[in-house]
C-alpha atoms as a PDB file:
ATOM      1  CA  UNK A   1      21.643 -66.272 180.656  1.00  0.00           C
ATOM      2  CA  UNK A   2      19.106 -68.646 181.892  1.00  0.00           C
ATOM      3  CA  UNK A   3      16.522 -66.011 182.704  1.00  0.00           C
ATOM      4  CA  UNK A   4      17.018 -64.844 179.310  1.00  0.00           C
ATOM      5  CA  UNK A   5      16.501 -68.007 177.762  1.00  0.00           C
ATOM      6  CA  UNK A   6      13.658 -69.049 179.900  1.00  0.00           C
ATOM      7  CA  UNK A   7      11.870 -65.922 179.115  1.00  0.00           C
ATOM      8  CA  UNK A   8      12.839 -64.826 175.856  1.00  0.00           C
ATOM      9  CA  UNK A   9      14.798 -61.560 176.363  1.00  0.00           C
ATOM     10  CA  UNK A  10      17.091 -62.077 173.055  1.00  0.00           C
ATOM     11  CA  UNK A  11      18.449 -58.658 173.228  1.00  0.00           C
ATOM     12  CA  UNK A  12      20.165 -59.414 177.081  1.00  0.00           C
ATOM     13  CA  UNK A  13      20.371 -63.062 175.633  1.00  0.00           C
ATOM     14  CA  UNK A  14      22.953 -61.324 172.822  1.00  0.00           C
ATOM     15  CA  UNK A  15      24.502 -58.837 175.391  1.00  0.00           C
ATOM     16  CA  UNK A  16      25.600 -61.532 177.506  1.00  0.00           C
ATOM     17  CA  UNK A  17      26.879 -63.814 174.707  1.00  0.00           C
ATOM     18  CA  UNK A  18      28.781 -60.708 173.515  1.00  0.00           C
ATOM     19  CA  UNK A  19      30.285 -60.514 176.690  1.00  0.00           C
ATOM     20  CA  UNK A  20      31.321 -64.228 176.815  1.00  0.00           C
ATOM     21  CA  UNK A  21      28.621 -65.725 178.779  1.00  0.00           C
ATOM     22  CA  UNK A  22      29.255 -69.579 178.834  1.00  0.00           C
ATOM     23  CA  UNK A  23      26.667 -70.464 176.554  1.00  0.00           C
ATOM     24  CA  UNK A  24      27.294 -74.740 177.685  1.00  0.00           C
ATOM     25  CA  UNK A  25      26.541 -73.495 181.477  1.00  0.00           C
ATOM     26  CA  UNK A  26      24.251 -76.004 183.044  1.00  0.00           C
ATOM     27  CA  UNK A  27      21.792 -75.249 185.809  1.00  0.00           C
ATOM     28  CA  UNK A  28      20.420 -77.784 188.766  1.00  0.00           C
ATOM     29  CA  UNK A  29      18.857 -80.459 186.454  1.00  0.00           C
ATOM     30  CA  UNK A  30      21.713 -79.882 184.144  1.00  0.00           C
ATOM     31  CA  UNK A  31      19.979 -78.093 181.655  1.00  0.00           C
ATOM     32  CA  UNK A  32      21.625 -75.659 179.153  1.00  0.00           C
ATOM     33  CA  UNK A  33      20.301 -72.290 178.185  1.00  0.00           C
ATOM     34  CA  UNK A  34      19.470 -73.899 174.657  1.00  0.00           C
ATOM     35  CA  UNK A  35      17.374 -76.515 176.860  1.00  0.00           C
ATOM     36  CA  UNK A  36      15.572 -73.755 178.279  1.00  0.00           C
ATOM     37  CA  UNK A  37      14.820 -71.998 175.299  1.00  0.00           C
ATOM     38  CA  UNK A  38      13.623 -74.686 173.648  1.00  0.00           C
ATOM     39  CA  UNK A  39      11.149 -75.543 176.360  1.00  0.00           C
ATOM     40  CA  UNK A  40       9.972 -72.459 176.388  1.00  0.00           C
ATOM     41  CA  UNK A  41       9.624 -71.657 172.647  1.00  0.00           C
ATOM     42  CA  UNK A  42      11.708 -68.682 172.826  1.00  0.00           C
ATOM     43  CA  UNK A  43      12.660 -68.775 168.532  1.00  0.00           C
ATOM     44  CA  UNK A  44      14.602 -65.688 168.754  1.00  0.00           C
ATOM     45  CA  UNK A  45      17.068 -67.187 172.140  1.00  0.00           C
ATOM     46  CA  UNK A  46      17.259 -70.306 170.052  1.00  0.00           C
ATOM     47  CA  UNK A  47      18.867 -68.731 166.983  1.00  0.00           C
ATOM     48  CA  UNK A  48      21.106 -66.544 169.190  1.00  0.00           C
ATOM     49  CA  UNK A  49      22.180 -69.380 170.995  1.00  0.00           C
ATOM     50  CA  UNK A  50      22.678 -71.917 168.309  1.00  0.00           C
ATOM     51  CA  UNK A  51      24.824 -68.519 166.296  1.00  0.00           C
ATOM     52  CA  UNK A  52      26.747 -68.393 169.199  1.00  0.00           C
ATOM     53  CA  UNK A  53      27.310 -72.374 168.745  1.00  0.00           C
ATOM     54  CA  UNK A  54      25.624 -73.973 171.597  1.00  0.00           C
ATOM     55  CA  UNK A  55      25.191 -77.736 171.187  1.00  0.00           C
ATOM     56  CA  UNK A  56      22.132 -78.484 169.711  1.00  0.00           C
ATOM     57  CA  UNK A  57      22.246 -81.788 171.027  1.00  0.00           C
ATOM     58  CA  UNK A  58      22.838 -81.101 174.265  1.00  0.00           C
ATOM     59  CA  UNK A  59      21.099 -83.435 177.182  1.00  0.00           C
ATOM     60  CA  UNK A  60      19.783 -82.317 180.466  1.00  0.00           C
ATOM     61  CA  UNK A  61      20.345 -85.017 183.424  1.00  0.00           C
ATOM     62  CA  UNK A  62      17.811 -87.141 181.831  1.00  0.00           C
ATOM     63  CA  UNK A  63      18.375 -87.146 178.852  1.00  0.00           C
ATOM     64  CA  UNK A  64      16.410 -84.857 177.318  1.00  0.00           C
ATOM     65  CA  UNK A  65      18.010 -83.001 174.429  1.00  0.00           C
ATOM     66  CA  UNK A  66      16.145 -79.074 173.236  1.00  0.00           C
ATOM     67  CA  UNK A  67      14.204 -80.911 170.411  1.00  0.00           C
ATOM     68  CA  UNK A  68      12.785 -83.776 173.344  1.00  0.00           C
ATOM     69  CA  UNK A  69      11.786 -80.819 175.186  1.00  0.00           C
ATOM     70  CA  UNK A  70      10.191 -78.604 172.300  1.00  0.00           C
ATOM     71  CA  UNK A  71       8.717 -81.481 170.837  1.00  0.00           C
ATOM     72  CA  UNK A  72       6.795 -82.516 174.414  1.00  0.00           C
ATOM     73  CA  UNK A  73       5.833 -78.812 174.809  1.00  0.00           C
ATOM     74  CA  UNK A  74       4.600 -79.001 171.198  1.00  0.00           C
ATOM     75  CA  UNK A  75       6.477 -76.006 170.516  1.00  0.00           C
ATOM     76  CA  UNK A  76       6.442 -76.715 166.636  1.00  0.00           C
ATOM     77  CA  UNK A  77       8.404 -73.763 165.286  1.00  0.00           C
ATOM     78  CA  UNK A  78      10.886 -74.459 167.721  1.00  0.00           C
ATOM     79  CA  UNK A  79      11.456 -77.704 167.203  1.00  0.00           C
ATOM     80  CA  UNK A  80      11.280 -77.318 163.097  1.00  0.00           C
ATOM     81  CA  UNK A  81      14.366 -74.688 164.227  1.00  0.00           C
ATOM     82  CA  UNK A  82      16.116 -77.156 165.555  1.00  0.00           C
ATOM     83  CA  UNK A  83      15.960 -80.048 163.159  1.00  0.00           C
ATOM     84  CA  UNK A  84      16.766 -77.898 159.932  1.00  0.00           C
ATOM     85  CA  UNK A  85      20.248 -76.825 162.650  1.00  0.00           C
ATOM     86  CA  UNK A  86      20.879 -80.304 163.375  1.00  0.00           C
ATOM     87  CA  UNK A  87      19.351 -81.744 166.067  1.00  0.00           C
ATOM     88  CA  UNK A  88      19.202 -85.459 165.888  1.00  0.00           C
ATOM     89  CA  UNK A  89      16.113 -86.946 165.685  1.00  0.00           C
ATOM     90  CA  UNK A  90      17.300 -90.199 166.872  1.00  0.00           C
ATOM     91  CA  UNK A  91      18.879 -89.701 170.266  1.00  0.00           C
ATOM     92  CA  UNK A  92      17.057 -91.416 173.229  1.00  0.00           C
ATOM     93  CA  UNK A  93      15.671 -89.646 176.601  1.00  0.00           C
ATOM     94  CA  UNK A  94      16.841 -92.143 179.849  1.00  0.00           C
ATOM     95  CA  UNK A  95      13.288 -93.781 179.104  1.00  0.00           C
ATOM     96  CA  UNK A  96      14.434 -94.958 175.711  1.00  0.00           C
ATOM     97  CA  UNK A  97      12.074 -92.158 173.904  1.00  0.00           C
ATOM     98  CA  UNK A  98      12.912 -90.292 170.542  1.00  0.00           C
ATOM     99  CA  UNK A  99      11.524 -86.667 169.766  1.00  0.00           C
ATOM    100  CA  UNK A 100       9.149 -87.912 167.334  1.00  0.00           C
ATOM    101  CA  UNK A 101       7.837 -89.805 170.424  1.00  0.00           C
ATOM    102  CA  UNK A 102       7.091 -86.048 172.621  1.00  0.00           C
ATOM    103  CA  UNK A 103       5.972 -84.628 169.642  1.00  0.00           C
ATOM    104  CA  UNK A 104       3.111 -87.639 169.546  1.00  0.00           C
ATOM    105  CA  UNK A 105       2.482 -87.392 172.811  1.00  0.00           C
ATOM    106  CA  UNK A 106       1.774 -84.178 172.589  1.00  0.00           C
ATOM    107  CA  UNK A 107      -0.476 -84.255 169.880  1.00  0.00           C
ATOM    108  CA  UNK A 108       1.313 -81.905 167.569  1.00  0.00           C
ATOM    109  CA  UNK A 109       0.427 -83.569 164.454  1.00  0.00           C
ATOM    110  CA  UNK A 110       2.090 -81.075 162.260  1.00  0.00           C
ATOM    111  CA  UNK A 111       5.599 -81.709 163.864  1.00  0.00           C
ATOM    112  CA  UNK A 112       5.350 -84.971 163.797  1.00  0.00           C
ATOM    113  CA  UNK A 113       4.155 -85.448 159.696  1.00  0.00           C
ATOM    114  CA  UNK A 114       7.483 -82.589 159.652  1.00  0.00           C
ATOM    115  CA  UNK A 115       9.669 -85.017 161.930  1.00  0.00           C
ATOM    116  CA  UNK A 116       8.130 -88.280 159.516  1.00  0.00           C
ATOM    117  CA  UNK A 117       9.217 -86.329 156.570  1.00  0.00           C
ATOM    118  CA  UNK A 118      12.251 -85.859 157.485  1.00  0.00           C
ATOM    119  CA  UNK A 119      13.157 -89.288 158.422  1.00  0.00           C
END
């Protein structure tokens, strides 16, 4: 599932959901497959994953949560994805730093009039 996440192979992303893959699995830096998707940009894993109900607010060992991560990697379609599925905007990385912050930093100015928008 995490290869399928990380590179963006939705249709062996839905055949092992479909066969009851544990879609909350976490890997070494307790990240889930959502995380990984979401760092990567993969739109099509993200949906499957979030239809299959993973937790969009998931956090990885520090604290990073899928929007932290597609926010820092600018990944703006992503991270739009996420926010209009729930993720909360507000939640804090262990370094006391919002999404809105990654998406600053990395100079995504679309997401982050998007993220301002939407309060």
């Amino acid at each position: 599932m995490f290869c399928a996440a990380q590179f963006g192979h939705v249709g062996l992303m839905r055949l092992v959901v479909e066969f009851g893959a544990e879609i909350h699995a976490r890997n070494a830096d307790e990240a889930t497959p959502l995380i990984l998707a979401s760092f990567h940009g993969n739109l099509d894993c993200i949906a499957e994953l979030l239809r299959a109900r993973a937790d969009v607010n998931a956090c990885d060992a520090d604290k990073y949560t899928s929007l932290m991560w597609a926010a820092f990697k600018g990944r703006r379609e992503a991270a739009v994805y996420l926010i209009e599925h729930g993720a909360d905007m507000s939640v804090k990385s262990k370094e006391g730093n919002s999404a809105l912050t990654y998406a600053a930093y990395s100079g995504c100015e679309e997401l982050v009039d998007f993220m301002l928008d939407r309060g």
